[in-house]
C-alpha atoms as a PDB file:
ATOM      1  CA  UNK A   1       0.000   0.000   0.000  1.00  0.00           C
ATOM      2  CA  UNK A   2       1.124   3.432  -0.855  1.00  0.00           C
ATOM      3  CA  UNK A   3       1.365   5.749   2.202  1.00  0.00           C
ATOM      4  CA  UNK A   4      -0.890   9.033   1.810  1.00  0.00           C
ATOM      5  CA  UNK A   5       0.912  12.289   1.506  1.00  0.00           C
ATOM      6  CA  UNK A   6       0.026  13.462   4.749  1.00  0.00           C
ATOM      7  CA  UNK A   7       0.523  17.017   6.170  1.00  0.00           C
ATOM      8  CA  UNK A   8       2.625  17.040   9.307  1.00  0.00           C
ATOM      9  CA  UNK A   9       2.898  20.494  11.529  1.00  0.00           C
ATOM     10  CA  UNK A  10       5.969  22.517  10.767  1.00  0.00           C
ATOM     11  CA  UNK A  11       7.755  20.990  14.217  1.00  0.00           C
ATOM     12  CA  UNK A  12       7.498  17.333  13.311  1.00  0.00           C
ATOM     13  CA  UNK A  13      10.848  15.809  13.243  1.00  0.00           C
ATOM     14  CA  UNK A  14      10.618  12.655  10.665  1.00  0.00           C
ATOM     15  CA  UNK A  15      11.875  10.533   8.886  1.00  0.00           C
ATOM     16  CA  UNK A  16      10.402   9.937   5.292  1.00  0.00           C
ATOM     17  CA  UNK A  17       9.794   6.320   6.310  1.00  0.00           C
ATOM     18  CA  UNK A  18       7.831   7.340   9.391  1.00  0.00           C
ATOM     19  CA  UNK A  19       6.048   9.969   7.555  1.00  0.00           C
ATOM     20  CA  UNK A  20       4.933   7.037   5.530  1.00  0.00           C
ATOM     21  CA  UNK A  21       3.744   5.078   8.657  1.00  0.00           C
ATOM     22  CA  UNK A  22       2.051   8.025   9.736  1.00  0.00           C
ATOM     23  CA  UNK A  23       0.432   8.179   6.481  1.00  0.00           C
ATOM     24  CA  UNK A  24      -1.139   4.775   6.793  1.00  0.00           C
ATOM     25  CA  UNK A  25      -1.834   4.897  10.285  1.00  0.00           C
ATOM     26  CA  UNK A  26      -3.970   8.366   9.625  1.00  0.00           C
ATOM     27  CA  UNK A  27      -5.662   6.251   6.907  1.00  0.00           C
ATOM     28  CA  UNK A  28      -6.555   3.237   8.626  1.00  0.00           C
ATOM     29  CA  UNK A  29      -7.711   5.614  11.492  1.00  0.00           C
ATOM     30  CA  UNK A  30     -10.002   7.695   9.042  1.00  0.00           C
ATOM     31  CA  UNK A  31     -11.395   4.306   7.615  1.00  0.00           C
ATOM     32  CA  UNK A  32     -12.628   2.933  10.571  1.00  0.00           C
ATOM     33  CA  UNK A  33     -13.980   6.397  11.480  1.00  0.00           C
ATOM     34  CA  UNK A  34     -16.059   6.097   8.103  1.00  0.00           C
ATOM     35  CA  UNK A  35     -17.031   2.522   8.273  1.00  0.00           C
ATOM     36  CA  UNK A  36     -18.328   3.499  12.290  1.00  0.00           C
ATOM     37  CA  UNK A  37     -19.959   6.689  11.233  1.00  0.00           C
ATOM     38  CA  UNK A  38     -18.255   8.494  14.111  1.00  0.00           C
ATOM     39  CA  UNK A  39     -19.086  12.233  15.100  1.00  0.00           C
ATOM     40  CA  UNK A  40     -17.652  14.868  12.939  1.00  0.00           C
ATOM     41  CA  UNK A  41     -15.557  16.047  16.559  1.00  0.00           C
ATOM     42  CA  UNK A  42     -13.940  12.182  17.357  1.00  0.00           C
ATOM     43  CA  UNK A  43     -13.732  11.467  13.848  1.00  0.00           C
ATOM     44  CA  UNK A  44     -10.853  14.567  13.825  1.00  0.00           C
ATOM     45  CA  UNK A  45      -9.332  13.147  16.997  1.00  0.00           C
ATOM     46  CA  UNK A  46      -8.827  10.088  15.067  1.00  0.00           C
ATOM     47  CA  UNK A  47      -7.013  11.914  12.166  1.00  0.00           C
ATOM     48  CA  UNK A  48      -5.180  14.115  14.632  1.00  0.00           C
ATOM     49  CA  UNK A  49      -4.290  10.659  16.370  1.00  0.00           C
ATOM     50  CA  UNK A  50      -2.912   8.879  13.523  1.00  0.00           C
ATOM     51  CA  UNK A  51      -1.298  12.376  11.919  1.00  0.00           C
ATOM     52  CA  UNK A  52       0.449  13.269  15.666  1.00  0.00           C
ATOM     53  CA  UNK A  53       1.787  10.177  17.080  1.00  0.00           C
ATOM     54  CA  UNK A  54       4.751   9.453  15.843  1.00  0.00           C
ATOM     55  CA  UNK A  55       5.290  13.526  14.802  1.00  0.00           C
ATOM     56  CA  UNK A  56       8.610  13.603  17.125  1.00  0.00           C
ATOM     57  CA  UNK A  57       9.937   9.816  16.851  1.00  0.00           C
ATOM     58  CA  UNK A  58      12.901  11.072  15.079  1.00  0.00           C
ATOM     59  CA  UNK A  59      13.641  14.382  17.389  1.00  0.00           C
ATOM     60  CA  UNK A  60      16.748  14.263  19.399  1.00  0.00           C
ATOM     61  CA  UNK A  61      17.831  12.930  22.475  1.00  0.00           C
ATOM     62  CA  UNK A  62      17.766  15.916  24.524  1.00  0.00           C
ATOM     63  CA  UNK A  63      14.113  16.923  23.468  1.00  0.00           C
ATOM     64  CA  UNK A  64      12.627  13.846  23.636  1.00  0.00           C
ATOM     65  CA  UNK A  65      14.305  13.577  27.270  1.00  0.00           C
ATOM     66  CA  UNK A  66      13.058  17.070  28.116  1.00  0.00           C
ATOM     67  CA  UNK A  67       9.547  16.588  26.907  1.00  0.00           C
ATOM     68  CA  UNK A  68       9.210  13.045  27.425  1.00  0.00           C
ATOM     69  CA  UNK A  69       9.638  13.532  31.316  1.00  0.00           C
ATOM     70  CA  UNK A  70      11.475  11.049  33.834  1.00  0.00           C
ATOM     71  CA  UNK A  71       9.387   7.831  32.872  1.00  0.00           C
ATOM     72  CA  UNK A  72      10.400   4.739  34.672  1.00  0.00           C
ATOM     73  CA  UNK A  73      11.969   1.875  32.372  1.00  0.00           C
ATOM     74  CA  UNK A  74      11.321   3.817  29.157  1.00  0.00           C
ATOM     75  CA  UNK A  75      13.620   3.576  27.321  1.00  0.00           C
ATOM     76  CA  UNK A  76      14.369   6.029  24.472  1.00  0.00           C
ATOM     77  CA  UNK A  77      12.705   4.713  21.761  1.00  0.00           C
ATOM     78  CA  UNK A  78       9.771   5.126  23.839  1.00  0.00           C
ATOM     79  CA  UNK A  79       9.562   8.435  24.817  1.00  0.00           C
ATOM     80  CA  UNK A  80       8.424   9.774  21.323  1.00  0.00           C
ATOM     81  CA  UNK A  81       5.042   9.787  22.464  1.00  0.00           C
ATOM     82  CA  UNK A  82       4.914  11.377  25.766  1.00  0.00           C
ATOM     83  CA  UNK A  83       7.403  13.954  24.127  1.00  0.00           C
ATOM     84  CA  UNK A  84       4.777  14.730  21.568  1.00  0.00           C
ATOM     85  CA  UNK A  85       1.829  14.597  23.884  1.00  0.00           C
ATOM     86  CA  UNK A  86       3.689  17.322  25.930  1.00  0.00           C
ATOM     87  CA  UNK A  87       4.388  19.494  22.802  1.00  0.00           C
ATOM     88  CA  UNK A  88       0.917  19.707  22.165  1.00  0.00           C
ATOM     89  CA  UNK A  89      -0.318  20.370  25.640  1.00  0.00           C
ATOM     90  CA  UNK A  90       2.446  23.471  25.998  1.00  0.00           C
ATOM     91  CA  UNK A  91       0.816  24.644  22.813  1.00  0.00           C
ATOM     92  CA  UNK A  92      -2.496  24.657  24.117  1.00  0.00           C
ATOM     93  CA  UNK A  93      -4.053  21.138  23.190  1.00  0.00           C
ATOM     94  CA  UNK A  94      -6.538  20.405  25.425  1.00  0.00           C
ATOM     95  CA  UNK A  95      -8.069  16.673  24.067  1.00  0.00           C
ATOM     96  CA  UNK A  96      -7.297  15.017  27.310  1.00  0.00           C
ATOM     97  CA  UNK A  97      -8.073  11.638  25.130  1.00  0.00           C
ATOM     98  CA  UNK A  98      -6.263  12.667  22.159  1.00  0.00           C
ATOM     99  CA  UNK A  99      -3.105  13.657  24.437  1.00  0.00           C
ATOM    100  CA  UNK A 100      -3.286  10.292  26.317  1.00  0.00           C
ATOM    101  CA  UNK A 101      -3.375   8.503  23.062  1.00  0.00           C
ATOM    102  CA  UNK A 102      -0.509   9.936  21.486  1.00  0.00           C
ATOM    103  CA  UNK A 103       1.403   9.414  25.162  1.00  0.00           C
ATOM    104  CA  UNK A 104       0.928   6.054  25.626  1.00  0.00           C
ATOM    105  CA  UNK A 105       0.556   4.383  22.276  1.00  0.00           C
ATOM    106  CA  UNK A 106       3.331   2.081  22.381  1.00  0.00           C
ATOM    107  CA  UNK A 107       2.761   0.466  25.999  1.00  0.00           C
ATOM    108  CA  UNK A 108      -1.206   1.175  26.103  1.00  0.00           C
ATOM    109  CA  UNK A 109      -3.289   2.489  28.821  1.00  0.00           C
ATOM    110  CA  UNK A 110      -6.217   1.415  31.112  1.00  0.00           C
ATOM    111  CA  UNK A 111      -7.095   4.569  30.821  1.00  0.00           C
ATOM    112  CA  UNK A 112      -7.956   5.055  27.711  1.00  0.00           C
ATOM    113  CA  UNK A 113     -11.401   5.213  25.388  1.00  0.00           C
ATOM    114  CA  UNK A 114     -11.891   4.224  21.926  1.00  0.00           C
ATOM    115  CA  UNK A 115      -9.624   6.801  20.603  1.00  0.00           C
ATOM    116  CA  UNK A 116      -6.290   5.409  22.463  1.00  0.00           C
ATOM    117  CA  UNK A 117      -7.554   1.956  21.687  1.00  0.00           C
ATOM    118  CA  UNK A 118      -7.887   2.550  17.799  1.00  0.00           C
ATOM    119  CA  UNK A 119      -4.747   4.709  17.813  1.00  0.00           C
ATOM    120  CA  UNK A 120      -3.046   1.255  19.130  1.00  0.00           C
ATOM    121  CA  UNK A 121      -4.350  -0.688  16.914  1.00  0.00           C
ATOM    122  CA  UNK A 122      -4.004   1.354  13.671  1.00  0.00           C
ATOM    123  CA  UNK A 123      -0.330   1.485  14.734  1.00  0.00           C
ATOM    124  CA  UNK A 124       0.100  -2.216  14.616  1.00  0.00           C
ATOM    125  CA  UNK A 125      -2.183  -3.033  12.084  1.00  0.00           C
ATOM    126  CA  UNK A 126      -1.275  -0.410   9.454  1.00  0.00           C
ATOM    127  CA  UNK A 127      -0.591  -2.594   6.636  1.00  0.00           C
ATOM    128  CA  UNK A 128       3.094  -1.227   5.894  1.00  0.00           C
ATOM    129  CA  UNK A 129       4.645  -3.421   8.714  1.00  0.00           C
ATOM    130  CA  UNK A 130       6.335  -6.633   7.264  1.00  0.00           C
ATOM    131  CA  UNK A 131       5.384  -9.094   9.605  1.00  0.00           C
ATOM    132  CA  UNK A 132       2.321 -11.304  10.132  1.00  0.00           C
ATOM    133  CA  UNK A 133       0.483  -9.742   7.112  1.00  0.00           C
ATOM    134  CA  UNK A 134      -2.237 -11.855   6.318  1.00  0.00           C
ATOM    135  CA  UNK A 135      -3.311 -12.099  10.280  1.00  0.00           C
ATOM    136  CA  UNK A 136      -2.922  -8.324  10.860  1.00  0.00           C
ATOM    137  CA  UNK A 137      -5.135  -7.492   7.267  1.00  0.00           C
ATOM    138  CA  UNK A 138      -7.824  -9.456   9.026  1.00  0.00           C
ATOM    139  CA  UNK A 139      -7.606  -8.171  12.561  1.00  0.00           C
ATOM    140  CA  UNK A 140      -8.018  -4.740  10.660  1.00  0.00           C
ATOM    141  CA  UNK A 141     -11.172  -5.510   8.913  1.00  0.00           C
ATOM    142  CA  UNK A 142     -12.653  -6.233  11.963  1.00  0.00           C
ATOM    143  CA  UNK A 143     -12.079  -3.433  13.741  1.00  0.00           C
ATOM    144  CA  UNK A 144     -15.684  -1.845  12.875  1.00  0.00           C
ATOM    145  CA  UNK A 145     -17.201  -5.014  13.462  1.00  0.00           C
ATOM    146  CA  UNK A 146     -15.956  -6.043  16.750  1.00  0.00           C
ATOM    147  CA  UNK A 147     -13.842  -2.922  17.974  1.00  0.00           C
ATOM    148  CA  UNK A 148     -13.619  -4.626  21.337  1.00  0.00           C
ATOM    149  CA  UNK A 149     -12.307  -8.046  20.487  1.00  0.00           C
ATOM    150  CA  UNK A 150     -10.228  -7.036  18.193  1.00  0.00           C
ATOM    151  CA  UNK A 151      -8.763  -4.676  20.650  1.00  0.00           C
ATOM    152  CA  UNK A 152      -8.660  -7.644  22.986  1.00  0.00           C
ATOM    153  CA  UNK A 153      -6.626  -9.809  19.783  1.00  0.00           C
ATOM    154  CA  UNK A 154      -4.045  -6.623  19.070  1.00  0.00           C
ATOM    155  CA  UNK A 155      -3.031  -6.498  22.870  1.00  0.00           C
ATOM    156  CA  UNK A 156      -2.663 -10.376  23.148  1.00  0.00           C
ATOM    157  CA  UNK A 157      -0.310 -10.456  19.843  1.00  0.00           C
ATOM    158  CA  UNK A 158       1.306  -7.376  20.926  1.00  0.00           C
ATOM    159  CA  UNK A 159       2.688  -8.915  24.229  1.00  0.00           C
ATOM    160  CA  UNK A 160       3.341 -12.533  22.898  1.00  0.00           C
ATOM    161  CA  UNK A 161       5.724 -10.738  20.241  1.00  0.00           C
ATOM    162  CA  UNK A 162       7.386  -8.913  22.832  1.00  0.00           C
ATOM    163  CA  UNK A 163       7.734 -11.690  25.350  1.00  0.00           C
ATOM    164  CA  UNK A 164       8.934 -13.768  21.973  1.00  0.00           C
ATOM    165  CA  UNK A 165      11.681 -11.548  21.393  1.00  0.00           C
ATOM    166  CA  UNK A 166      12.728 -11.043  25.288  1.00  0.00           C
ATOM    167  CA  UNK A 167      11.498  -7.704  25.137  1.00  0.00           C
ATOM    168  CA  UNK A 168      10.926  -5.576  28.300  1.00  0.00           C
ATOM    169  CA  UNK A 169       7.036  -5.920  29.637  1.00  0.00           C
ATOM    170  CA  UNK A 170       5.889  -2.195  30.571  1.00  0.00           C
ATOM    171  CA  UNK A 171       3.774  -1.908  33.225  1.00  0.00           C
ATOM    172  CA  UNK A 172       1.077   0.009  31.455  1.00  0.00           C
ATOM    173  CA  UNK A 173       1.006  -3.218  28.968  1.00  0.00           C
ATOM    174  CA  UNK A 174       0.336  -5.568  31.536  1.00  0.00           C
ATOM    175  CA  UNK A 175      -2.410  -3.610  33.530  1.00  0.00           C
ATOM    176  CA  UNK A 176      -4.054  -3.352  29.688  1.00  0.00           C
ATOM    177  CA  UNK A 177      -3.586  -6.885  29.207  1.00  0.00           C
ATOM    178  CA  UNK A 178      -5.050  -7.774  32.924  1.00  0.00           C
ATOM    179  CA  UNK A 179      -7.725  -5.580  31.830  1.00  0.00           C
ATOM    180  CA  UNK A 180      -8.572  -6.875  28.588  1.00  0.00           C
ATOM    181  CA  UNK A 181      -8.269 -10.359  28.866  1.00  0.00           C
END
């Protein structure tokens, strides 16, 4: 699939990879918000979702450390999103949900409402990744089906891959998972 051309602020610090993933993740995002007829208001937090989340994944160090805040066990890689959750709040954002999405969409939240939950799974089920294709095409399609199961099927393969490749649990993942399950 061909990423969309998508318009990032003038602060984003990408890559022209990620800008690709962002561009898929937007459009799976906007799909789903079509194919569940969502408000005009939460269909934009969708798009601003998808379009924001990764905006500062390629910022340095020092920023993402400054914005990103002293977060137990993240590591680096991980502070992208709280980094550009705390952009947008010091430039007046004020979508609690949208700002908690974008914070926590790599390790997931108990916290959050649909919008964190799509913004989750668009991000693993944009159909750019490489790996389990076939599996996460149809996990996507029923998304606007079965929002909630599917939910439920993205966090399970989420932590099995990362407990397959000895990767660190996050606390945050595991209370979703407890909650989920």
């Amino acid at each position: 699939m061909k990423a969309p051309i998508v318009d990032l602020p003038s602060w984003a610090q990408v890559s022209e990879k990620r800008r690709a993933h962002i561009g898929r993740v937007t459009a799976v995002l906007d799909e789903w918000a079509a194919q569940l007829k969502l408000k005009k208001a939460e269909a934009l937090a969708w798009h601003d979702a998808g379009l924001l989340h990764d905006a500062l994944r390629d910022a340095p160090e020092e920023m993402l450390r400054e914005l990103g805040g002293d977060l137990p066990g993240f590591e680096l890689d991980m502070l992208h999103g709280p980094a550009a959750a705390e952009f947008l709040r010091r430039q007046g954002e004020t979508r609690t949900d949208l700002l908690d999405a974008i914070r926590y969409h790599t390790v997931g939240s108990c916290e959050w409402g649909r919008l964190g939950r799509a913004l989750y799974m668009a991000d693993y089920l944009e159909p750019g990744r490489k790996f389990s294709r076939a599996d996460r095409a149809y996990l996507a399609v029923q998304v606007p089906h079965d929002f909630d199961g599917t939910f439920r099927q993205v966090v399970r393969a989420r932590l099995e891959w990362s407990l397959r490749e000895g990767m660190q649990l996050y606390p945050e993942t595991v209370q979703l998972w407890n909650q989920v399950r």
